[in-house]
Structure formats: C-alpha cells, structure tokens
PDB file of N, CA and C in Angstrom:
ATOM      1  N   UNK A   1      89.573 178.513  25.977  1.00  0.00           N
ATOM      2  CA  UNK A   1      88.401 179.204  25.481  1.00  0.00           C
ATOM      3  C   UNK A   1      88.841 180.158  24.376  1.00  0.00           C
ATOM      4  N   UNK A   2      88.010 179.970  23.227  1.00  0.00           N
ATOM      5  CA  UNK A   2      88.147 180.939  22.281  1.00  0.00           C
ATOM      6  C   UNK A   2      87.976 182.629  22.790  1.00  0.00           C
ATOM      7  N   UNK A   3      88.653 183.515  22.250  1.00  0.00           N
ATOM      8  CA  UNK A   3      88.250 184.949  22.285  1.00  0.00           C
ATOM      9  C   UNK A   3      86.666 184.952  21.226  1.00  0.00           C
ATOM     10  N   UNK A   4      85.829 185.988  21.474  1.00  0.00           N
ATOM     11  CA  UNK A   4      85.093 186.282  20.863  1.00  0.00           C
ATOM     12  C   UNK A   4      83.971 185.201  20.908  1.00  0.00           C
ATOM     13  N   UNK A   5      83.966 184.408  22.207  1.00  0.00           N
ATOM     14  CA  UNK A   5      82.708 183.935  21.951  1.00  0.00           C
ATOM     15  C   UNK A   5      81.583 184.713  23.098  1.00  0.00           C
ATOM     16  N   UNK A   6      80.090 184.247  22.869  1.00  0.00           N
ATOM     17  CA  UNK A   6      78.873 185.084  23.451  1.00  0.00           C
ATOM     18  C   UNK A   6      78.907 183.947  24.512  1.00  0.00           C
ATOM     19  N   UNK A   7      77.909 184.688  24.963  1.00  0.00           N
ATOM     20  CA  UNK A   7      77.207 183.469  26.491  1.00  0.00           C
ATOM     21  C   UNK A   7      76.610 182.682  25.569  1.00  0.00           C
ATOM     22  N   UNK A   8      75.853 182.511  24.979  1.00  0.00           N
ATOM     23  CA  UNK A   8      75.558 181.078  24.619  1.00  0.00           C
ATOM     24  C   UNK A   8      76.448 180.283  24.104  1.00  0.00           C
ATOM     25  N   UNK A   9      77.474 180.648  23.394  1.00  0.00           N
ATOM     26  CA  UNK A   9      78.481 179.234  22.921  1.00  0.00           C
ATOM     27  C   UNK A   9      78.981 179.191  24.310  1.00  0.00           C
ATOM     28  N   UNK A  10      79.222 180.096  25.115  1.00  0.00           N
ATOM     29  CA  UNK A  10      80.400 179.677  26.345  1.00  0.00           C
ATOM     30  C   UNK A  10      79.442 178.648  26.759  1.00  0.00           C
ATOM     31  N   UNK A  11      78.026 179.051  27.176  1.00  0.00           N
ATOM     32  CA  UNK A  11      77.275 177.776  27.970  1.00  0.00           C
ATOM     33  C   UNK A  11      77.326 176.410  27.446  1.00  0.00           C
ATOM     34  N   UNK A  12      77.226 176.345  26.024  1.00  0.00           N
ATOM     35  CA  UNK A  12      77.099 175.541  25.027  1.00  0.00           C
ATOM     36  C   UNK A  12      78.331 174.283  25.511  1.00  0.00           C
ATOM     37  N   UNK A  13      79.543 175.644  25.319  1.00  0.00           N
ATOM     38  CA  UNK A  13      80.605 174.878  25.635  1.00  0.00           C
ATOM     39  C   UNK A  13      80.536 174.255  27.370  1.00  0.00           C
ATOM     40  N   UNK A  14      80.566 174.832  27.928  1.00  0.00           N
ATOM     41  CA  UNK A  14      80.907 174.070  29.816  1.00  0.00           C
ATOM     42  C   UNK A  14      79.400 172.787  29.782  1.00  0.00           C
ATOM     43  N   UNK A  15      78.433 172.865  28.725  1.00  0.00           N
ATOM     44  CA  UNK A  15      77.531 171.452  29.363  1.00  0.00           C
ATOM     45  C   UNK A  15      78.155 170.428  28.338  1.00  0.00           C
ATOM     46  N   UNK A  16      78.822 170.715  26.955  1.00  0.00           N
ATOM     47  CA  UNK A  16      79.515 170.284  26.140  1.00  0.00           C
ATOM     48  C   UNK A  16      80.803 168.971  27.417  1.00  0.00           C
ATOM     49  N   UNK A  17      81.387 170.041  27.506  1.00  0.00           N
ATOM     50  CA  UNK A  17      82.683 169.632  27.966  1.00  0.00           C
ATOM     51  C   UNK A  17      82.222 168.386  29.647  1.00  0.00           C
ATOM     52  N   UNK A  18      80.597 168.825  30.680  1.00  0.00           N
ATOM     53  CA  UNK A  18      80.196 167.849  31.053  1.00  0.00           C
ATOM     54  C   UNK A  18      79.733 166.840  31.058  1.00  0.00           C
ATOM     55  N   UNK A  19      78.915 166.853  30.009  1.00  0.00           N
ATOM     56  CA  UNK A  19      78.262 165.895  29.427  1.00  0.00           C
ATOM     57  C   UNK A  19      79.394 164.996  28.681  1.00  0.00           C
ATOM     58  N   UNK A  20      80.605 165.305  28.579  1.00  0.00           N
ATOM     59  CA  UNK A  20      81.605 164.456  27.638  1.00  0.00           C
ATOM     60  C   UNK A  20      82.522 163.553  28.569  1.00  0.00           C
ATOM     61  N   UNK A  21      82.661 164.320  29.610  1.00  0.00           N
ATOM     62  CA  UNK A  21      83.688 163.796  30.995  1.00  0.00           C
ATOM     63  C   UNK A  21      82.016 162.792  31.462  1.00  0.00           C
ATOM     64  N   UNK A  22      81.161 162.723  31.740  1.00  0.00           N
ATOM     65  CA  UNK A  22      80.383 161.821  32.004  1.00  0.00           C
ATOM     66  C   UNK A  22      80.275 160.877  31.843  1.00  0.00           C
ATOM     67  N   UNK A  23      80.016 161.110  30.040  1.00  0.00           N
ATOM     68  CA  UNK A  23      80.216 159.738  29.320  1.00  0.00           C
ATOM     69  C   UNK A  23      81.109 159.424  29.132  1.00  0.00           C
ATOM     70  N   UNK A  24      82.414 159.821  29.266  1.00  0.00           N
ATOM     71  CA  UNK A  24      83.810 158.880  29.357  1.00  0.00           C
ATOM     72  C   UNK A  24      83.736 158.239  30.960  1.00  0.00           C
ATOM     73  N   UNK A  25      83.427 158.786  31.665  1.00  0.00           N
ATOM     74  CA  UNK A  25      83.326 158.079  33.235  1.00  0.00           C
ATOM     75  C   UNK A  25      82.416 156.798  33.215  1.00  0.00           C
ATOM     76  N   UNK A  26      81.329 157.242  32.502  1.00  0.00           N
ATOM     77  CA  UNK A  26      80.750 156.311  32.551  1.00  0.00           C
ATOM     78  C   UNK A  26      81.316 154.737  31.639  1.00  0.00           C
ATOM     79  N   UNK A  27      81.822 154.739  31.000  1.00  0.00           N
ATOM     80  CA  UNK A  27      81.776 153.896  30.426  1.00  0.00           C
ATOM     81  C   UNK A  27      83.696 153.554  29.787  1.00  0.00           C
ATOM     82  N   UNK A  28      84.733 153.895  28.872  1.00  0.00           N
ATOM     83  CA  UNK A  28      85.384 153.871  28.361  1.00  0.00           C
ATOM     84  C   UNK A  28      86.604 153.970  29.488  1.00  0.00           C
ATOM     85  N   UNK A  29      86.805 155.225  30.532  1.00  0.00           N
ATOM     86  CA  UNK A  29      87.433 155.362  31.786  1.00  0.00           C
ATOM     87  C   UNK A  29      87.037 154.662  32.860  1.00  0.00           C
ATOM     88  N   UNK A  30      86.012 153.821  32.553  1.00  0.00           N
ATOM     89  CA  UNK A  30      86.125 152.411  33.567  1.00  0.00           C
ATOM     90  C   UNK A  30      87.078 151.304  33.418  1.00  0.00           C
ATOM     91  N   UNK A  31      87.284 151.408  32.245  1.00  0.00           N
ATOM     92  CA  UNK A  31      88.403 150.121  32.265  1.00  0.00           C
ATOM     93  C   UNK A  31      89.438 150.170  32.572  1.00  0.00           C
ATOM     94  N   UNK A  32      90.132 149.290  33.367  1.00  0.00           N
ATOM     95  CA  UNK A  32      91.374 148.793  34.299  1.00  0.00           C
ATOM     96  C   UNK A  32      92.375 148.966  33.322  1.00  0.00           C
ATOM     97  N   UNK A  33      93.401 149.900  33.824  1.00  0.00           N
ATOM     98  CA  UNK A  33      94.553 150.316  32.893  1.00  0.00           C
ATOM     99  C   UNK A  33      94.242 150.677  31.371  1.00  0.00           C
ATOM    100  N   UNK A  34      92.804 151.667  31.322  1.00  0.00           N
ATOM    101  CA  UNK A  34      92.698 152.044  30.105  1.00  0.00           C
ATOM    102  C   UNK A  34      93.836 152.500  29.143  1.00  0.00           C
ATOM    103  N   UNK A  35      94.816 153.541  29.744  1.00  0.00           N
ATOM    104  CA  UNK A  35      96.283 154.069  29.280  1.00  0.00           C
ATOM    105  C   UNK A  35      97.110 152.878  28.571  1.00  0.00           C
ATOM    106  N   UNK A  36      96.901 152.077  29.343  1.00  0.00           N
ATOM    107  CA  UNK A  36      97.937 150.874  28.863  1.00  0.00           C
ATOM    108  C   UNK A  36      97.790 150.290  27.210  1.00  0.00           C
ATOM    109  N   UNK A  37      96.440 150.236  27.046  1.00  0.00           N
ATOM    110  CA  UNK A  37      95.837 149.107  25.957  1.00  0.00           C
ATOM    111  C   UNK A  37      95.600 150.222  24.798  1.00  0.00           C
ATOM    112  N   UNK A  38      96.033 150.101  23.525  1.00  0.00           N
ATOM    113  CA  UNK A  38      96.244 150.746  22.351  1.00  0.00           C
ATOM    114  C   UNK A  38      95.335 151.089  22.325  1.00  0.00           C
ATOM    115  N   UNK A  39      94.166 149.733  21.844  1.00  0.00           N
ATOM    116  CA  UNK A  39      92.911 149.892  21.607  1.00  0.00           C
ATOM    117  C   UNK A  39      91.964 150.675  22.551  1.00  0.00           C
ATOM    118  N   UNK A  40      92.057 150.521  23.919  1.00  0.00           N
ATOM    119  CA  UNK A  40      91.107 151.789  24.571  1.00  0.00           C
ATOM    120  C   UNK A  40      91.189 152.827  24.571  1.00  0.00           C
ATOM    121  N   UNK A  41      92.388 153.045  24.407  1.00  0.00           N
ATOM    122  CA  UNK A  41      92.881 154.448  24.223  1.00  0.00           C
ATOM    123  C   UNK A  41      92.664 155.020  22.976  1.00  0.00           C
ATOM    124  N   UNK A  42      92.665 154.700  21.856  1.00  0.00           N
ATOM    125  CA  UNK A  42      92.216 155.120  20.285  1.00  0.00           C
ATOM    126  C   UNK A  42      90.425 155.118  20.498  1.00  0.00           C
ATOM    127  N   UNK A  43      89.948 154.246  21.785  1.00  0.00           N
ATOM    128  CA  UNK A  43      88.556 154.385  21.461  1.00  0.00           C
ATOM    129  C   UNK A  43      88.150 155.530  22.524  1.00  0.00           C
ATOM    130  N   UNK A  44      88.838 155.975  23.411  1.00  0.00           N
ATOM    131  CA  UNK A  44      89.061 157.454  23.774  1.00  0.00           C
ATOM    132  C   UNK A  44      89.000 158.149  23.228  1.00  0.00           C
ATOM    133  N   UNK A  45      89.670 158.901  22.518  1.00  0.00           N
ATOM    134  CA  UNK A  45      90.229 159.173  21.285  1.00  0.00           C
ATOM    135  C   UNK A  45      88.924 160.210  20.464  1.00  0.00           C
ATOM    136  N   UNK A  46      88.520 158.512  19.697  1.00  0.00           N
ATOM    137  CA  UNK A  46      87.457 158.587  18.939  1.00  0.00           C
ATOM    138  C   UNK A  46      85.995 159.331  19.782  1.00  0.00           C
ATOM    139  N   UNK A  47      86.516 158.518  20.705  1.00  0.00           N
ATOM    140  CA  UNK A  47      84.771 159.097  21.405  1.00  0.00           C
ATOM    141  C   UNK A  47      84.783 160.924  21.486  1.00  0.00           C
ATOM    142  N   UNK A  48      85.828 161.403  22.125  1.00  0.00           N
ATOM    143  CA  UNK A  48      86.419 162.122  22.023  1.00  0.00           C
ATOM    144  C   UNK A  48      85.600 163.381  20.930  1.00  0.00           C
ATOM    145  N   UNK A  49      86.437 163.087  20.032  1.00  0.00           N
ATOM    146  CA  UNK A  49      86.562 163.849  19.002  1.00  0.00           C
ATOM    147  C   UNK A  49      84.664 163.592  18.258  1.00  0.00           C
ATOM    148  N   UNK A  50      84.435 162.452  18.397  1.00  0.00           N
ATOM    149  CA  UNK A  50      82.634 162.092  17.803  1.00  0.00           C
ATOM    150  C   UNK A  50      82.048 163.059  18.196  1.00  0.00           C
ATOM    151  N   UNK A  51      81.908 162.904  19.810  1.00  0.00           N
ATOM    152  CA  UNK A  51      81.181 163.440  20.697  1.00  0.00           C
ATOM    153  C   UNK A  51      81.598 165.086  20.487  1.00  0.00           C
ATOM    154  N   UNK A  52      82.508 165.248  20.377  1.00  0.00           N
ATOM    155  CA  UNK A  52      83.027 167.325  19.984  1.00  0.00           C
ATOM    156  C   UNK A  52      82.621 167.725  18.536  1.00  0.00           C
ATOM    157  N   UNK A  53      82.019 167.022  17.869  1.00  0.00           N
ATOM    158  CA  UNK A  53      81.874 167.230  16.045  1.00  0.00           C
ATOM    159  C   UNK A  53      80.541 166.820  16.163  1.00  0.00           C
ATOM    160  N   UNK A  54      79.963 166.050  16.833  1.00  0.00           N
ATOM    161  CA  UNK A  54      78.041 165.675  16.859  1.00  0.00           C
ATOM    162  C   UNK A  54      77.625 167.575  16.906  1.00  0.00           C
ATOM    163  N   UNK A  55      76.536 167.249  16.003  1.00  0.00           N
ATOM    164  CA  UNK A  55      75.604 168.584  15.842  1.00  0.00           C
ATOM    165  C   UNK A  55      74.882 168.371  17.235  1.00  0.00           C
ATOM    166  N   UNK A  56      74.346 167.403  18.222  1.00  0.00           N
ATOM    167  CA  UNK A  56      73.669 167.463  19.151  1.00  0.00           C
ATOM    168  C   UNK A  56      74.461 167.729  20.477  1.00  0.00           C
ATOM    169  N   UNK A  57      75.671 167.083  20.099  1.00  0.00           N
ATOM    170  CA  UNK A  57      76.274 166.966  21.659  1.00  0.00           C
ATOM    171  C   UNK A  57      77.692 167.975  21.336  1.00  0.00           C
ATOM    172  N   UNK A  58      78.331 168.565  20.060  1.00  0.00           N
ATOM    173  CA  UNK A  58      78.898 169.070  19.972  1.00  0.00           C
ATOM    174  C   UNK A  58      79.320 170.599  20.340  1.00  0.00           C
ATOM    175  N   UNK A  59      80.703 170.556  19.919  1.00  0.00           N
ATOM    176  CA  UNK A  59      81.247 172.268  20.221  1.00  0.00           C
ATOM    177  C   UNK A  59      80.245 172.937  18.952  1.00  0.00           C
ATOM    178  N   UNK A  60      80.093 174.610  19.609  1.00  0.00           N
ATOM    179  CA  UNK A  60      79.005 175.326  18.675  1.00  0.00           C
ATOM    180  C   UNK A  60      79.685 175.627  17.679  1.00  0.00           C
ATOM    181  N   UNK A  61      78.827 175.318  16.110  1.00  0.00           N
ATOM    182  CA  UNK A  61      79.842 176.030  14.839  1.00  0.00           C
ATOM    183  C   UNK A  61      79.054 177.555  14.552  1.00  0.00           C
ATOM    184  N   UNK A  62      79.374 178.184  14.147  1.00  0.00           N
ATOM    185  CA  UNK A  62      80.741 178.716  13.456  1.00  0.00           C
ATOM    186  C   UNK A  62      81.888 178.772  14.150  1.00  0.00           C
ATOM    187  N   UNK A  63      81.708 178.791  15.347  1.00  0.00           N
ATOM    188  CA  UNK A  63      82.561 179.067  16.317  1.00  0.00           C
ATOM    189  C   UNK A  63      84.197 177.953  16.142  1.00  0.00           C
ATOM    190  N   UNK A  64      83.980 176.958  16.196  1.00  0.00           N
ATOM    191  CA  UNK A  64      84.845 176.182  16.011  1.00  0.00           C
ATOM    192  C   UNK A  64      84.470 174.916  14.284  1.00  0.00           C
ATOM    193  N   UNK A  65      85.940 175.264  13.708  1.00  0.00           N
ATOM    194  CA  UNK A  65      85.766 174.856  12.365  1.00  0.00           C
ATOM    195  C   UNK A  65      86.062 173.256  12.666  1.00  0.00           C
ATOM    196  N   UNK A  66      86.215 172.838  11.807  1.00  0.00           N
ATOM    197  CA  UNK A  66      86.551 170.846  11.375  1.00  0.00           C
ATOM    198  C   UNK A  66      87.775 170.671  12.106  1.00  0.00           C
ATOM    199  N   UNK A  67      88.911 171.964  11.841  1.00  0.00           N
ATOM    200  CA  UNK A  67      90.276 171.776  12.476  1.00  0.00           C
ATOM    201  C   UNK A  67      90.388 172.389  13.982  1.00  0.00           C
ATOM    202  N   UNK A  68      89.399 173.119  14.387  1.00  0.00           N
ATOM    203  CA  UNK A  68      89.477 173.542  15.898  1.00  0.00           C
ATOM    204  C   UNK A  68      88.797 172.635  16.385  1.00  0.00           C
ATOM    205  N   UNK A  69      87.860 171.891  15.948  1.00  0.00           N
ATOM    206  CA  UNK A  69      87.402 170.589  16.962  1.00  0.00           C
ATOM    207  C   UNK A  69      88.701 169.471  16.631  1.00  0.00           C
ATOM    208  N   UNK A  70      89.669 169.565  15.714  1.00  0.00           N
ATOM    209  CA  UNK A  70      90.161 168.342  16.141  1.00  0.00           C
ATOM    210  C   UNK A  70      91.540 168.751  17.093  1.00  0.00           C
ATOM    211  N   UNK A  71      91.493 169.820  16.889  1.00  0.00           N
ATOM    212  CA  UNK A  71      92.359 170.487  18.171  1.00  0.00           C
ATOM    213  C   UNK A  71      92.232 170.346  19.221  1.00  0.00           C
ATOM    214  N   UNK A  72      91.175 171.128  19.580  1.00  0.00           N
ATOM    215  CA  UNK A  72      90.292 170.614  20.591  1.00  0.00           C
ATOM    216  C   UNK A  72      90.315 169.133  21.040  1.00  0.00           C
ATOM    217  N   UNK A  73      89.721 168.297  20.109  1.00  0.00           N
ATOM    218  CA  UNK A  73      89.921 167.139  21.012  1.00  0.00           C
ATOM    219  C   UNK A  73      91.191 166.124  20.906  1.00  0.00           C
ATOM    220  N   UNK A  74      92.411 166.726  20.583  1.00  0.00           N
ATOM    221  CA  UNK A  74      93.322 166.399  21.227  1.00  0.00           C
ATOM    222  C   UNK A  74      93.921 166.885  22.059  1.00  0.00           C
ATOM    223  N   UNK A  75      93.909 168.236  22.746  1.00  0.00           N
ATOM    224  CA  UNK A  75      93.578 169.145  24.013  1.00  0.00           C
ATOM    225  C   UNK A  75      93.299 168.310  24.777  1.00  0.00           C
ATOM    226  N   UNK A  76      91.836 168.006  24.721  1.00  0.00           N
ATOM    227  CA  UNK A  76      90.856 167.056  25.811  1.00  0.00           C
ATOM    228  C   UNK A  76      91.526 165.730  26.049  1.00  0.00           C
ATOM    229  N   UNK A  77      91.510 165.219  24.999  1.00  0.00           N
ATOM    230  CA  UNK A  77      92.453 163.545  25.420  1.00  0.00           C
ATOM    231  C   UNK A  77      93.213 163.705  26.269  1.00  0.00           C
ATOM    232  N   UNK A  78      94.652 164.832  25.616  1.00  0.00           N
ATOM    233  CA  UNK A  78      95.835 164.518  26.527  1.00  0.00           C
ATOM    234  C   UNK A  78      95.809 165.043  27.985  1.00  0.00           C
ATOM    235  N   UNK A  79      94.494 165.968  28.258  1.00  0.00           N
ATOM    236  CA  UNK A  79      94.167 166.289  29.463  1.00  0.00           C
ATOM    237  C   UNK A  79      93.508 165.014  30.242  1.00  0.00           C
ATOM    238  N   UNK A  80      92.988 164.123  29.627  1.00  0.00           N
ATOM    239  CA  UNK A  80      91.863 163.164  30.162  1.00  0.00           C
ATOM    240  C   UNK A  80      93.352 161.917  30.496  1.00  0.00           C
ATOM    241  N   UNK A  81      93.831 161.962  29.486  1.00  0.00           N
ATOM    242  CA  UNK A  81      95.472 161.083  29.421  1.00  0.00           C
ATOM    243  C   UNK A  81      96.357 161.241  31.034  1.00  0.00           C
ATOM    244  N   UNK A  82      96.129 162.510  31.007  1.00  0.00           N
ATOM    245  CA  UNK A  82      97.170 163.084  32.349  1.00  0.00           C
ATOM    246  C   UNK A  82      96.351 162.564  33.432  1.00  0.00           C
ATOM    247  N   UNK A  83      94.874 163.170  33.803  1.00  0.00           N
ATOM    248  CA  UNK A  83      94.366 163.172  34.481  1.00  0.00           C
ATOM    249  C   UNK A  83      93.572 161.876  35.675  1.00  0.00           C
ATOM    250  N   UNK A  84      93.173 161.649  34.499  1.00  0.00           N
ATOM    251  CA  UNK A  84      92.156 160.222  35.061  1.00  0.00           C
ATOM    252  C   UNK A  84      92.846 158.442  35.011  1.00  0.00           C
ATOM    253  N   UNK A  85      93.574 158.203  35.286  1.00  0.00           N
ATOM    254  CA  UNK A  85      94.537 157.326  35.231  1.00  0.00           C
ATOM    255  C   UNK A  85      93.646 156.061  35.583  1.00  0.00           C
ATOM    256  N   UNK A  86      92.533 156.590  36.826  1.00  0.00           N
ATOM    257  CA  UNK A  86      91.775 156.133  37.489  1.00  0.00           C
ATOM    258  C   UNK A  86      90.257 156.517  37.739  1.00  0.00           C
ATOM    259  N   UNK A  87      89.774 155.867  37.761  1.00  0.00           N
ATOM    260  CA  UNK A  87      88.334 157.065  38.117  1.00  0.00           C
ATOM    261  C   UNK A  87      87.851 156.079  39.787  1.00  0.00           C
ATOM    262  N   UNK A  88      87.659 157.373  40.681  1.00  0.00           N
ATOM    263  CA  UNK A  88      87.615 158.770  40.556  1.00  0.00           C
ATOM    264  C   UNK A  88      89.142 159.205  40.520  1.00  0.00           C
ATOM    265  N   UNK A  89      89.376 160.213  39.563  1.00  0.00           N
ATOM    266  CA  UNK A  89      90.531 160.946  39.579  1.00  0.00           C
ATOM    267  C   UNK A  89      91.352 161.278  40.625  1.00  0.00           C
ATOM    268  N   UNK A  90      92.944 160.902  40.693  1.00  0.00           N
ATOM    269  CA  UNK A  90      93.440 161.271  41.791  1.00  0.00           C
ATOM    270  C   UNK A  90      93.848 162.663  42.025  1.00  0.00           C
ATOM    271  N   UNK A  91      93.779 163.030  41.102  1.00  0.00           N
ATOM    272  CA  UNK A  91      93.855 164.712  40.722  1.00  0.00           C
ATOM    273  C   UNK A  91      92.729 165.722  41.269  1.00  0.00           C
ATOM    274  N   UNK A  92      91.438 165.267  41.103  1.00  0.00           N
ATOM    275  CA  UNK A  92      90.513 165.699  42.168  1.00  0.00           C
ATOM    276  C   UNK A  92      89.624 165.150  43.146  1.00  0.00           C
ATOM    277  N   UNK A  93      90.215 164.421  43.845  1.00  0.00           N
ATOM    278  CA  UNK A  93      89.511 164.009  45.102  1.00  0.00           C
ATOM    279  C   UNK A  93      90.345 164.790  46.214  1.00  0.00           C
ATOM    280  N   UNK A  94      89.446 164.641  46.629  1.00  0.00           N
ATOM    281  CA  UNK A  94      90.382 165.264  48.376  1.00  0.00           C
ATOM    282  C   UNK A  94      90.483 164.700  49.469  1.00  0.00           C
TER     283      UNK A  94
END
C-alpha cells in the first residue's frame, strides 16, 4: 500500500485487487499446470496488468502513475506465481 492514500483509493484498491483474483480464478488459473505453459502465463501477465490500468476496473490515478501500475502488476503476478499453483490455493485452504 502506498503512503498517503484516503479511504476511497484504499477501498478502490481492496475491491480492485478482488475483483482481479476472481477473474483470474475464474477463468486463466483454471488451467492445468498454468505455471508450466509460456503462453498462459504471459496471458496472466497481461490480464494482470489490463485489468490494473482499465479506468473501470483499475488502480485509482493520480494515485498510481503508468510505472506504479506496472509495478504493481508485477508484484501481483509473482504473488499469484507463488501462490495459486492450483486453485483452490494450497496456501489458503485449511
């Protein structure tokens, strides 16, 4: 989390960041050994970074420039990289 942001970018940000793990669940982190295959993984990636730079579904600007969203969503990948190997995640189920 950035310093200096208000409650509305923070909110902005946590339905941001659900709405993004959704639609990767739904659809892209379904596929069987996504990690493995170049191509799913670059379309990770992409979705990624689309979905963090969309004016509708995106991180709030001013707040984050062209180069903090692409920060950002290589942050997110290599977290989504570590994490979800599988869905549901073996990292959080219990």
């Amino acid at each position: 989390m950035k310093p200096g942001l208000g409650k509305p970018d923070i909110q902005r940000i946590k339905k941001v960041a659900a709405e993004l793990l959704a639609a990767l669940k739904a659809e892209k982190l379904r596929i069987e050994n996504w990690r493995e295959k170049e191509a799913t993984r670059d379309a990770v990636q992409v979705t990624i970074e689309n979905f963090l730079w969309d004016d509708r579904t995106g991180l709030p600007t001013p707040a984050y420039s062209e180069e903090g969203v692409k920060t950002k969503s290589r942050d997110v990948y290599r977290h989504v990289h570590r994490v979800y190997p599988t869905i549901p995640s073996p990292f959080y189920t219990s």
